[in-house]
N, C-alpha and C. Protein backbone atom coordinates (compact mmCIF):
# COMPACT_ATOMS: atom_id res chain seq x y z
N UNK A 1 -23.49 12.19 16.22
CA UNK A 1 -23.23 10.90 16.84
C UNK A 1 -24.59 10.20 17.02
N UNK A 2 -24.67 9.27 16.62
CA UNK A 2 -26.03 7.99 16.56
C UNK A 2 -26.63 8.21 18.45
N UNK A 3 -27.74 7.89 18.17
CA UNK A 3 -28.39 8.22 19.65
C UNK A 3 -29.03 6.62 19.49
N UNK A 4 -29.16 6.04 21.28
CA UNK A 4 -29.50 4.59 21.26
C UNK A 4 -30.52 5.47 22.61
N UNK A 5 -31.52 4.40 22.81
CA UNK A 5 -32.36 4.22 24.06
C UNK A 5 -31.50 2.90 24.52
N UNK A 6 -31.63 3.12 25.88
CA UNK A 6 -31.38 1.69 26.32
C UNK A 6 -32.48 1.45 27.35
N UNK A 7 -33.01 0.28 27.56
CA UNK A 7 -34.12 0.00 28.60
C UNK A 7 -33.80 -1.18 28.94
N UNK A 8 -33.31 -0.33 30.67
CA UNK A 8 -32.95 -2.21 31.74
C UNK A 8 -33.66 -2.40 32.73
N UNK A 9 -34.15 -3.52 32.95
CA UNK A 9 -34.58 -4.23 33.87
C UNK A 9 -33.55 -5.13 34.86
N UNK A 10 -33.48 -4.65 35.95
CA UNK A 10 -32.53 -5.42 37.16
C UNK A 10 -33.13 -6.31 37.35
N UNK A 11 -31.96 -7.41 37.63
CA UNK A 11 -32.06 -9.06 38.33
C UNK A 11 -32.53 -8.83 39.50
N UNK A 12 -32.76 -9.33 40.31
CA UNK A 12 -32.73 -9.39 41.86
C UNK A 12 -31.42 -8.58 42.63
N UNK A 13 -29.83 -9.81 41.60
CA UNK A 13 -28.84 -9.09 42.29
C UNK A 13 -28.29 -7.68 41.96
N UNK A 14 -28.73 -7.23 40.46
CA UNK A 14 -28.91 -6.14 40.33
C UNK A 14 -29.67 -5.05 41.38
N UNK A 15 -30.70 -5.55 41.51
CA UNK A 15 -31.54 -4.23 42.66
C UNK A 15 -31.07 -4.16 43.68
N UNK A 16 -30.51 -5.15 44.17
CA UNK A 16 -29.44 -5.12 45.28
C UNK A 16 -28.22 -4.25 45.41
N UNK A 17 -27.82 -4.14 43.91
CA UNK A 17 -26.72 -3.10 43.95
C UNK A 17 -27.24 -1.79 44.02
N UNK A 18 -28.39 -1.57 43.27
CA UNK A 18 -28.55 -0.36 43.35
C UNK A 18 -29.58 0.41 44.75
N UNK A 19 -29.96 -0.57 45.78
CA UNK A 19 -29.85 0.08 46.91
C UNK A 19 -28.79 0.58 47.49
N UNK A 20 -27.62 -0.70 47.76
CA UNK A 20 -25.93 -0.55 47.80
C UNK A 20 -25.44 0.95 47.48
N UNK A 21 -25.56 1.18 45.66
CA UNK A 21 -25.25 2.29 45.32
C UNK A 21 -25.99 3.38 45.15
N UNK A 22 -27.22 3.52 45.37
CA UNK A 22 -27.86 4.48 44.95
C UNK A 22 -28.35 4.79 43.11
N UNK A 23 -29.21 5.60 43.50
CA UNK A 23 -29.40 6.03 41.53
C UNK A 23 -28.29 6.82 41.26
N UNK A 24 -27.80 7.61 41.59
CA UNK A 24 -27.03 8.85 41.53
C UNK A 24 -25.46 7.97 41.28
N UNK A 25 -25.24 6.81 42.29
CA UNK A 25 -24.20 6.09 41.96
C UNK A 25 -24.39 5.20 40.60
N UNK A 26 -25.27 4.61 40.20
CA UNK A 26 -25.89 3.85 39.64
C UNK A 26 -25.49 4.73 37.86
N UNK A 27 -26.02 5.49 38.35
CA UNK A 27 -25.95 7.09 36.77
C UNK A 27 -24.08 7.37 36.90
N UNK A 28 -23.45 7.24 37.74
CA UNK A 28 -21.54 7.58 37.51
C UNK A 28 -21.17 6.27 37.09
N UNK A 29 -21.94 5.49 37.09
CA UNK A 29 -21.15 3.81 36.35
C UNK A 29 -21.88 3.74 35.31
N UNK A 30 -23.41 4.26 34.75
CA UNK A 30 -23.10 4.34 33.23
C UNK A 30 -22.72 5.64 32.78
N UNK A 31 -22.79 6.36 32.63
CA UNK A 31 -21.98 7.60 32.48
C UNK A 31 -20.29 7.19 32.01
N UNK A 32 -19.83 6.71 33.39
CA UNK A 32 -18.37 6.06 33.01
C UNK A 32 -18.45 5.03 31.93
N UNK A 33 -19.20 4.37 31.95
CA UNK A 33 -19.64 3.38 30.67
C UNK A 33 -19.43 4.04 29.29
N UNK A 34 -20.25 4.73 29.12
CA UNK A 34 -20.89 5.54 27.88
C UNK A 34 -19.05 6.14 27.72
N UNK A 35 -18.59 6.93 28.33
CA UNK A 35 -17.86 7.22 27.88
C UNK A 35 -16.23 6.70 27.91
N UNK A 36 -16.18 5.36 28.28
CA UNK A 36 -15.32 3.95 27.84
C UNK A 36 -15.24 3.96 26.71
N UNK A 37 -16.53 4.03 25.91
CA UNK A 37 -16.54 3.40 24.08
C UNK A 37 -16.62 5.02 23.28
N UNK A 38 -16.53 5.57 24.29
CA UNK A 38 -16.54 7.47 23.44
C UNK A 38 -17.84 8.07 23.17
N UNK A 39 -18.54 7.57 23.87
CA UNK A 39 -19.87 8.60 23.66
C UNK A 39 -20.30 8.95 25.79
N UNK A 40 -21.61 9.31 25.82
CA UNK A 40 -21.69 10.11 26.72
C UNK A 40 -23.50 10.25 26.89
N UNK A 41 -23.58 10.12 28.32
CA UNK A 41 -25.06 9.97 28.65
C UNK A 41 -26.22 11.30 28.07
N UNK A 42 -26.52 11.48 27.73
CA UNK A 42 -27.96 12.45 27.48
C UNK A 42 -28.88 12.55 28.50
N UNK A 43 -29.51 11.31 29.13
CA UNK A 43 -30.29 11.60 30.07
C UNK A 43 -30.18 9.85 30.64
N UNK A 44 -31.01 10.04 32.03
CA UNK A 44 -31.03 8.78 32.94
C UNK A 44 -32.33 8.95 33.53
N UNK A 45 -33.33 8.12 33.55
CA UNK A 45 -34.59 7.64 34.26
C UNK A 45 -34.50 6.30 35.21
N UNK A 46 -35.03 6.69 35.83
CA UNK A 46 -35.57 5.47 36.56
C UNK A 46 -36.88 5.70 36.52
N UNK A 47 -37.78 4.30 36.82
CA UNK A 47 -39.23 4.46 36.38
C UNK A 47 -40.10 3.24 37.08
N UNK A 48 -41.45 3.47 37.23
CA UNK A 48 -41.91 2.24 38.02
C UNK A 48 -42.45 1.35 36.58
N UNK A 49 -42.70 0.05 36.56
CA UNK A 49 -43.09 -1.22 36.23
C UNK A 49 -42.04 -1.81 35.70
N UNK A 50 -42.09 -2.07 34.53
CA UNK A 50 -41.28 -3.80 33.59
C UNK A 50 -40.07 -3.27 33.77
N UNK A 51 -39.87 -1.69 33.34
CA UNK A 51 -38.39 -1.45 32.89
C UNK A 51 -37.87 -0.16 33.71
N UNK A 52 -36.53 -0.76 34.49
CA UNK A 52 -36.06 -0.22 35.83
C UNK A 52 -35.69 1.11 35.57
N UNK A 53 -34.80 1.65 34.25
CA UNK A 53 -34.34 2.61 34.13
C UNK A 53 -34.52 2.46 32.10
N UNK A 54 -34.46 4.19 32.20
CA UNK A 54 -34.50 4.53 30.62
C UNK A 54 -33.04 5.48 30.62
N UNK A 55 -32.33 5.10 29.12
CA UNK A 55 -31.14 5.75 29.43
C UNK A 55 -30.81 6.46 27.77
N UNK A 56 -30.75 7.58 27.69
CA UNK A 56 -30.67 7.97 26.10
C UNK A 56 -29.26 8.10 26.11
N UNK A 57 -28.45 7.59 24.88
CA UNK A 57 -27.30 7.52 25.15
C UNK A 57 -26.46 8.18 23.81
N UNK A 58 -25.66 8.90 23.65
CA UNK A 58 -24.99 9.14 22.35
C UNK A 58 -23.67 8.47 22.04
N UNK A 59 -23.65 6.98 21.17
CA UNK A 59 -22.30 6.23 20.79
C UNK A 59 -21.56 6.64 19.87
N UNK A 60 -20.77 6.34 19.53
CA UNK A 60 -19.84 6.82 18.26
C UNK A 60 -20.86 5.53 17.12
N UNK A 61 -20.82 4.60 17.35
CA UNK A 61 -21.15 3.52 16.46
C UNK A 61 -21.98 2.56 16.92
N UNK A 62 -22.96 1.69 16.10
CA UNK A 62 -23.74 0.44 16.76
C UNK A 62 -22.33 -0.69 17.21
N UNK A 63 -20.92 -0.60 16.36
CA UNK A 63 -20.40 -1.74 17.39
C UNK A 63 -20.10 -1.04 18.83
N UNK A 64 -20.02 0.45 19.09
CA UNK A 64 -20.17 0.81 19.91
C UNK A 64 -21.18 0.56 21.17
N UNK A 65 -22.42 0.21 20.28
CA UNK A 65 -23.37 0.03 21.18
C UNK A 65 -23.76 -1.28 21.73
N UNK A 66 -22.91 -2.34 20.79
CA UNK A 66 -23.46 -3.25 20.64
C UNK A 66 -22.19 -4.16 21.85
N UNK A 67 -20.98 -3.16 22.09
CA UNK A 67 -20.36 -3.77 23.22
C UNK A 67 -21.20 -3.04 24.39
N UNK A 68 -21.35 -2.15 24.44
CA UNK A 68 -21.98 -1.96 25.70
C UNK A 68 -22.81 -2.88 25.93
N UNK A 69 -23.85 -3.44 25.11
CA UNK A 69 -24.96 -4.13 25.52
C UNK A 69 -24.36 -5.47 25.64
N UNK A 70 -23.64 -5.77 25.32
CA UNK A 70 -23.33 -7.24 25.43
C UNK A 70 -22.05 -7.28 26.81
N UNK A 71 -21.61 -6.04 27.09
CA UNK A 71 -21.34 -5.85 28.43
C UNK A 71 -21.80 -6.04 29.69
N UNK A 72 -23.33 -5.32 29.66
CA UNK A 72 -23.97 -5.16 30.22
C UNK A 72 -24.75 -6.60 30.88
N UNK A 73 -25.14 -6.71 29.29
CA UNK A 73 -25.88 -8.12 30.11
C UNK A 73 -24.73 -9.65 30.36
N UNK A 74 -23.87 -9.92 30.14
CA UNK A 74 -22.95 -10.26 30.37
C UNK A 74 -22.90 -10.27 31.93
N UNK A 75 -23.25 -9.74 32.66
CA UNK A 75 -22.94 -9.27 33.99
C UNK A 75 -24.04 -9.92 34.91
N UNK A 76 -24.99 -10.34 33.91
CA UNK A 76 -25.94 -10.83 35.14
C UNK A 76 -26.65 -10.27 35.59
N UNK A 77 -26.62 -8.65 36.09
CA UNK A 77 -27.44 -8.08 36.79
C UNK A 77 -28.42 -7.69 36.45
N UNK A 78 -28.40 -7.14 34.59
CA UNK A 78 -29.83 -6.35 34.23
C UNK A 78 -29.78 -7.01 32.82
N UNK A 79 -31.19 -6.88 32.42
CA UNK A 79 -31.44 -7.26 31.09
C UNK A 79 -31.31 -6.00 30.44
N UNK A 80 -31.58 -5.96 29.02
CA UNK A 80 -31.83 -4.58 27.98
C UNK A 80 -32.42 -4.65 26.87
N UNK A 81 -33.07 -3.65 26.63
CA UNK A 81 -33.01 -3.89 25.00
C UNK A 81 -32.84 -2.16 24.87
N UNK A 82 -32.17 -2.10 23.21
CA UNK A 82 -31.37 -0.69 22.38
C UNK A 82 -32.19 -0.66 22.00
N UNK A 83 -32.56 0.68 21.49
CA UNK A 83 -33.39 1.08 19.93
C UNK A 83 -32.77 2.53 19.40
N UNK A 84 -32.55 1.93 18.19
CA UNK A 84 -31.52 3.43 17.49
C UNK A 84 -32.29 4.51 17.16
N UNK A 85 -32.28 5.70 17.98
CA UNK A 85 -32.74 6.61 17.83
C UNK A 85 -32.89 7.48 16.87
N UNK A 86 -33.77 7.85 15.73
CA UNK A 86 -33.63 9.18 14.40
C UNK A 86 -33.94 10.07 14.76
N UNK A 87 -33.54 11.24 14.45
CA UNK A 87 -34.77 12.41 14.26
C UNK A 87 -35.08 12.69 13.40
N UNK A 88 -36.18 13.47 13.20
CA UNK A 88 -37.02 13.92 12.31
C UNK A 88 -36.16 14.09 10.96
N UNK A 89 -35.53 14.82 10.51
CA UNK A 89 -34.51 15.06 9.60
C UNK A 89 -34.16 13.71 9.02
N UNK A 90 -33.33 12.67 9.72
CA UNK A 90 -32.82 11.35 8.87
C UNK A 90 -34.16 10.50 8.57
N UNK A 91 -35.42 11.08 9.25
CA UNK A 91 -37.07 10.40 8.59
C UNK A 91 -36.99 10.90 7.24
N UNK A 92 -36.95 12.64 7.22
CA UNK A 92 -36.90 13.43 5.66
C UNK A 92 -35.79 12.67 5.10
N UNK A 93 -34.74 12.24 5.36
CA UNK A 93 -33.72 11.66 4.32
C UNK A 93 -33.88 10.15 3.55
N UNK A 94 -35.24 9.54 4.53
CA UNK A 94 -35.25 7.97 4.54
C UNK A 94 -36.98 8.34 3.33
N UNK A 95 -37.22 9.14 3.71
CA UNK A 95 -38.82 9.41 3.03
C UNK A 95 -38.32 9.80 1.82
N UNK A 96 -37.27 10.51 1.55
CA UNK A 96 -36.59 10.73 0.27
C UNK A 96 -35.97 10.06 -0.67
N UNK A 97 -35.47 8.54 -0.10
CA UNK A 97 -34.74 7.87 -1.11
C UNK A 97 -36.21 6.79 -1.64
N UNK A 98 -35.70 6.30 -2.76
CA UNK A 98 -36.43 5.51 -3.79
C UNK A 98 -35.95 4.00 -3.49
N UNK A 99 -37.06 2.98 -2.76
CA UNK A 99 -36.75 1.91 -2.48
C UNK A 99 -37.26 0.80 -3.61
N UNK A 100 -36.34 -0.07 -4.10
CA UNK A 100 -37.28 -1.10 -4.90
C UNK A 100 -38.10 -2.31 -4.04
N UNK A 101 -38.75 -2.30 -4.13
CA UNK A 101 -39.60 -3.40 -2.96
C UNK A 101 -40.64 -4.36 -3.86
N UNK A 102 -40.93 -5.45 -3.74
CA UNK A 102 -41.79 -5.47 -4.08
C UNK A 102 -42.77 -6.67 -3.00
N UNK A 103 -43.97 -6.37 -2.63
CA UNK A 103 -44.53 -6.65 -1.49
C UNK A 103 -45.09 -8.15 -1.45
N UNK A 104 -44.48 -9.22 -0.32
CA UNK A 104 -45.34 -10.56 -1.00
C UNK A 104 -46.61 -10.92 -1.54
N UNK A 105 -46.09 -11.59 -2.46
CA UNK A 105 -48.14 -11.92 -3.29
C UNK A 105 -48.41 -11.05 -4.14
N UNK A 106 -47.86 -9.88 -4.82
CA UNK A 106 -47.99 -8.43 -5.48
C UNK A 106 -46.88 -8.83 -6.96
């Protein structure tokens, strides 16, 4: 199953909730999230500066991911940005295929 990072930054009225709820509450509403669209949390951070929480997430699919995120911010409370996670292995599979390219000005 495809692995996403997600990295949010709370609104104002966001941080508000999550005094309200706690981290621990905060982690059972994405958790319940994640597994709405059929995938399921990996890990949950919270962290000090730009970006409030780090969240590794396993989706079935990017439209999978791509409702969550448009869920999410939809809501007002937190911003995000995804980044689709590889490992090492689908690098060996991507280093392996033969791309035609040819580079501007070349």
């Amino acid at each position: 199953m495809p692995k996403y990072l997600i990295q949010a930054t709370y609104t104002a009225d966001g941080l508000k909730g999550v005094l309200q709820d706690g981290g621990t509450g905060r982690r059972q509403a994405v958790e319940r999230m994640a597994e709405s669209v059929g995938g399921r949390v990996e890990q949950m951070y919270f962290a000090f500066g730009e970006t409030d929480t780090y969240v590794i997430v396993d989706l079935p699919s990017n439209a999978a991911s791509a409702a969550v995120g448009l869920t999410i911010s939809a809501s007002g409370a937190v911003r995000t940005k995804t980044a689709v996670l590889l490992t090492p292995e689908e690098i060996d599979d991507a280093a392996r295929m033969e791309v035609a390219y040819r580079a501007p000005g070349a």
